[in-house]
C-alpha atoms as a PDB file:
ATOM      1  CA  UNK A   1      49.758   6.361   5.836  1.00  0.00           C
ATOM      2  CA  UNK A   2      51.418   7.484   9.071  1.00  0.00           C
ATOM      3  CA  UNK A   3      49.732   8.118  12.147  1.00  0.00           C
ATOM      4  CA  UNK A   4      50.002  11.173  14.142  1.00  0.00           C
ATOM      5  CA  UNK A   5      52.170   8.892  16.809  1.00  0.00           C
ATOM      6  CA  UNK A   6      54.169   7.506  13.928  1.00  0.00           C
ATOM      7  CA  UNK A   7      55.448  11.282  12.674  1.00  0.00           C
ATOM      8  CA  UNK A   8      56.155  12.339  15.996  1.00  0.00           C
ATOM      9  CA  UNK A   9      58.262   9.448  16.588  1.00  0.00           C
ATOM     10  CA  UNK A  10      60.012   9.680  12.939  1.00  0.00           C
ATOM     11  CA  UNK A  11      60.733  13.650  14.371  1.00  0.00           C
ATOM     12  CA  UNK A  12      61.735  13.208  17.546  1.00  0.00           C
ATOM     13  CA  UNK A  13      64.139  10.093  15.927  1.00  0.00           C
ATOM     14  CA  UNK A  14      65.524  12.532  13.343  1.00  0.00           C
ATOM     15  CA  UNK A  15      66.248  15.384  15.789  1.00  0.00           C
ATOM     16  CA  UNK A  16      68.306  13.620  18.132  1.00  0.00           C
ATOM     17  CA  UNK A  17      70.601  11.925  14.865  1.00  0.00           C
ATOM     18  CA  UNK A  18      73.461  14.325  15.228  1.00  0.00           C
ATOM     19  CA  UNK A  19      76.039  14.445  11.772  1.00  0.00           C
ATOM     20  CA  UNK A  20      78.624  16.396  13.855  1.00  0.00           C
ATOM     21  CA  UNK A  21      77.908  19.631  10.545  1.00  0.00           C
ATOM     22  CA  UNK A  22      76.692  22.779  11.350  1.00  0.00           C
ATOM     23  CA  UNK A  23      73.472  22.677  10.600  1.00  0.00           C
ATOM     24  CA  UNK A  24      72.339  19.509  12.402  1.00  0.00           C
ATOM     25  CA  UNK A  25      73.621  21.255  15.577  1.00  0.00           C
ATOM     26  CA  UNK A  26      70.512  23.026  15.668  1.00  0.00           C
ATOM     27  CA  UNK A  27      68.539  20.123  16.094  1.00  0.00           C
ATOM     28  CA  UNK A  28      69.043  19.973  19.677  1.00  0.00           C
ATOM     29  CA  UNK A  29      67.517  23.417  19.656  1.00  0.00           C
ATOM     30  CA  UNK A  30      64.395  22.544  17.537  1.00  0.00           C
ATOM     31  CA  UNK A  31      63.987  19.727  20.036  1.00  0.00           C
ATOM     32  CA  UNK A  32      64.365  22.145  23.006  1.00  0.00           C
ATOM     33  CA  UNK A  33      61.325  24.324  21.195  1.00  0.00           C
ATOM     34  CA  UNK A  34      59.081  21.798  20.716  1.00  0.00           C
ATOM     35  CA  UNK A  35      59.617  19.959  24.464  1.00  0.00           C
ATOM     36  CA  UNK A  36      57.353  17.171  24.797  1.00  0.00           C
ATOM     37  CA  UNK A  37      56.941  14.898  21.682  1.00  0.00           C
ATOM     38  CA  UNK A  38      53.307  13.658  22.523  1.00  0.00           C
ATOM     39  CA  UNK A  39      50.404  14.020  20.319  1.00  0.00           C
ATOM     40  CA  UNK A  40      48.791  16.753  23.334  1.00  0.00           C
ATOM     41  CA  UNK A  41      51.806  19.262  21.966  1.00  0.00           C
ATOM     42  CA  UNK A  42      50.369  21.925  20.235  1.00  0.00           C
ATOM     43  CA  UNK A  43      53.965  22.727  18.813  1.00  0.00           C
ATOM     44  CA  UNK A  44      53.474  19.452  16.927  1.00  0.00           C
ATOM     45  CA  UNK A  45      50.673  20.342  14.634  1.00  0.00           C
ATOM     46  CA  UNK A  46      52.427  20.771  11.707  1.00  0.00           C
ATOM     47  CA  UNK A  47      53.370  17.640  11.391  1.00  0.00           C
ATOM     48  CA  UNK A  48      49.126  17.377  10.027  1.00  0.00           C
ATOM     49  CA  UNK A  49      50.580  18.830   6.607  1.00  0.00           C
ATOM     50  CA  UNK A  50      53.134  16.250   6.322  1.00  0.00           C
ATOM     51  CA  UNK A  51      52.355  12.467   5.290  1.00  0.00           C
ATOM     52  CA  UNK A  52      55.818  10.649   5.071  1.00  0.00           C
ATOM     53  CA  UNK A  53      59.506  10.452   6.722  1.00  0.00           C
ATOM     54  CA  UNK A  54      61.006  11.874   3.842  1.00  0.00           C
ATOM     55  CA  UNK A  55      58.621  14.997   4.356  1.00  0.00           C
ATOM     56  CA  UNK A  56      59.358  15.410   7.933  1.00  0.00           C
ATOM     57  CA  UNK A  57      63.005  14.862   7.476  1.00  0.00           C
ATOM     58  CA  UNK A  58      63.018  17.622   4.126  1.00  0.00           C
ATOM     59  CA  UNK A  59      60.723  19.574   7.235  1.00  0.00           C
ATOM     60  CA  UNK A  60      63.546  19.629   9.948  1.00  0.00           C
ATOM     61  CA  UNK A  61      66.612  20.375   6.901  1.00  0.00           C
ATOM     62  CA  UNK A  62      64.905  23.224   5.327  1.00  0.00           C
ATOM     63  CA  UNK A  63      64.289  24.391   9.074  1.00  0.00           C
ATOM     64  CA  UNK A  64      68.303  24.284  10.202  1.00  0.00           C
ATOM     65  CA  UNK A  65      68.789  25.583   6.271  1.00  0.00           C
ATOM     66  CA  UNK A  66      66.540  28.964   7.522  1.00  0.00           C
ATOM     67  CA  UNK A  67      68.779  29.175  10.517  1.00  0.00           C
ATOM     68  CA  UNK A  68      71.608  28.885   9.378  1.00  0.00           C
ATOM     69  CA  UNK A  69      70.797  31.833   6.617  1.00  0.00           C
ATOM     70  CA  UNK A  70      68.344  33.979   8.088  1.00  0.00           C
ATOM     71  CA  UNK A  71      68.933  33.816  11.962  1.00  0.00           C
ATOM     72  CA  UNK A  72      70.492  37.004  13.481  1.00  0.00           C
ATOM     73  CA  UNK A  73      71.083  36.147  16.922  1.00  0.00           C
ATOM     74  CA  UNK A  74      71.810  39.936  17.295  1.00  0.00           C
ATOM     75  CA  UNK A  75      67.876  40.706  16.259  1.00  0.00           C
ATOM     76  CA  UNK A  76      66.078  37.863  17.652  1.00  0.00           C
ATOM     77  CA  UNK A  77      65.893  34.935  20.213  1.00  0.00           C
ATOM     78  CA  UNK A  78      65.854  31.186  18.478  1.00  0.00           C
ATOM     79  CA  UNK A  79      63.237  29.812  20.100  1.00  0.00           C
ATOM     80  CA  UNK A  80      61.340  33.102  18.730  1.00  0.00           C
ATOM     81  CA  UNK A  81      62.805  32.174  14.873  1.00  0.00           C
ATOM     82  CA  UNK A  82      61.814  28.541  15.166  1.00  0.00           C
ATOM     83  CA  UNK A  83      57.880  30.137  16.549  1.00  0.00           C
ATOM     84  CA  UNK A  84      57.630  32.271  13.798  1.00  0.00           C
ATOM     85  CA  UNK A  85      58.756  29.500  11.018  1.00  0.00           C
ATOM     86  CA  UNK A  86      56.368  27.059  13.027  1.00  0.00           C
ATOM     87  CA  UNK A  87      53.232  29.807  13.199  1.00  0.00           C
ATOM     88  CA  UNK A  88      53.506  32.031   9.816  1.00  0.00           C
END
Protein backbone atom coordinates (compact mmCIF):
# COMPACT_ATOMS: atom_id res chain seq x y z
CA UNK A 1 0.00 0.00 0.00
CA UNK A 2 1.26 3.49 -0.83
CA UNK A 3 2.15 5.99 1.55
CA UNK A 4 0.88 9.42 1.62
CA UNK A 5 4.65 10.53 0.36
CA UNK A 6 4.54 7.79 -2.23
CA UNK A 7 1.07 9.28 -4.02
CA UNK A 8 2.24 12.63 -3.90
CA UNK A 9 5.31 11.74 -5.60
CA UNK A 10 3.43 9.32 -8.25
CA UNK A 11 1.20 12.93 -8.82
CA UNK A 12 3.55 15.33 -8.93
CA UNK A 13 5.62 12.62 -11.48
CA UNK A 14 2.49 12.29 -13.63
CA UNK A 15 1.73 16.03 -13.87
CA UNK A 16 4.88 17.17 -15.14
CA UNK A 17 4.86 14.00 -18.10
CA UNK A 18 3.72 16.20 -20.91
CA UNK A 19 2.20 14.01 -24.29
CA UNK A 20 2.34 17.25 -26.37
CA UNK A 21 -2.26 16.46 -26.73
CA UNK A 22 -4.58 18.76 -25.55
CA UNK A 23 -5.57 17.55 -22.63
CA UNK A 24 -2.25 16.88 -20.88
CA UNK A 25 -1.60 20.64 -21.40
CA UNK A 26 -3.59 21.23 -18.49
CA UNK A 27 -1.43 19.49 -16.29
CA UNK A 28 0.81 22.30 -15.84
CA UNK A 29 -2.26 24.07 -14.59
CA UNK A 30 -3.39 21.35 -12.08
CA UNK A 31 0.19 21.56 -10.86
CA UNK A 32 0.00 25.39 -10.61
CA UNK A 33 -3.38 24.75 -8.28
CA UNK A 34 -2.08 22.48 -6.08
CA UNK A 35 1.61 24.41 -5.52
CA UNK A 36 3.57 22.62 -3.08
CA UNK A 37 3.55 18.75 -3.35
CA UNK A 38 4.29 18.05 0.45
CA UNK A 39 2.16 16.03 2.66
CA UNK A 40 1.35 19.75 4.82
CA UNK A 41 -0.82 20.69 1.41
CA UNK A 42 -4.22 20.67 2.18
CA UNK A 43 -4.93 20.66 -1.70
CA UNK A 44 -3.47 17.14 -1.52
CA UNK A 45 -6.05 15.39 0.53
CA UNK A 46 -7.69 13.65 -1.94
CA UNK A 47 -5.17 11.70 -2.74
CA UNK A 48 -6.59 9.74 1.02
CA UNK A 49 -9.38 8.18 -1.36
CA UNK A 50 -6.96 6.86 -3.74
CA UNK A 51 -4.67 3.66 -3.02
CA UNK A 52 -2.64 3.00 -6.30
CA UNK A 53 -0.80 4.82 -9.42
CA UNK A 54 -3.26 3.66 -11.70
CA UNK A 55 -5.95 5.52 -9.46
CA UNK A 56 -4.12 8.69 -9.27
CA UNK A 57 -3.20 8.64 -12.87
CA UNK A 58 -7.29 7.66 -13.92
CA UNK A 59 -7.57 10.86 -11.02
CA UNK A 60 -5.51 13.51 -13.04
CA UNK A 61 -7.20 12.10 -16.83
CA UNK A 62 -10.72 12.27 -15.77
CA UNK A 63 -9.66 15.79 -14.28
CA UNK A 64 -8.13 17.31 -17.85
CA UNK A 65 -11.29 15.08 -19.42
CA UNK A 66 -13.74 17.69 -17.13
CA UNK A 67 -11.77 20.55 -18.53
CA UNK A 68 -11.61 19.97 -21.53
CA UNK A 69 -15.69 19.42 -21.65
CA UNK A 70 -17.08 21.43 -19.03
CA UNK A 71 -14.64 24.48 -18.59
CA UNK A 72 -16.02 27.84 -19.89
CA UNK A 73 -13.28 30.13 -19.52
CA UNK A 74 -15.95 32.80 -20.36
CA UNK A 75 -17.95 31.77 -16.88
CA UNK A 76 -15.25 30.86 -14.61
CA UNK A 77 -11.50 31.09 -13.59
CA UNK A 78 -9.49 27.49 -13.77
CA UNK A 79 -8.00 27.49 -10.74
CA UNK A 80 -11.79 28.05 -9.47
CA UNK A 81 -12.93 24.72 -11.83
CA UNK A 82 -10.05 22.62 -10.57
CA UNK A 83 -11.35 23.97 -6.52
CA UNK A 84 -14.66 23.04 -7.12
CA UNK A 85 -13.78 19.41 -8.76
CA UNK A 86 -11.18 19.12 -5.79
CA UNK A 87 -13.92 20.35 -2.89
CA UNK A 88 -17.55 19.07 -4.16
Amino acid sequence: MLNLDDKITILENYLSQNEDNYADSFKTDISMFIGDFETKNSNLTFLKNLSSREEIEDWVNKLTSRIILKFNEDEEQLSDFIFYTLNP
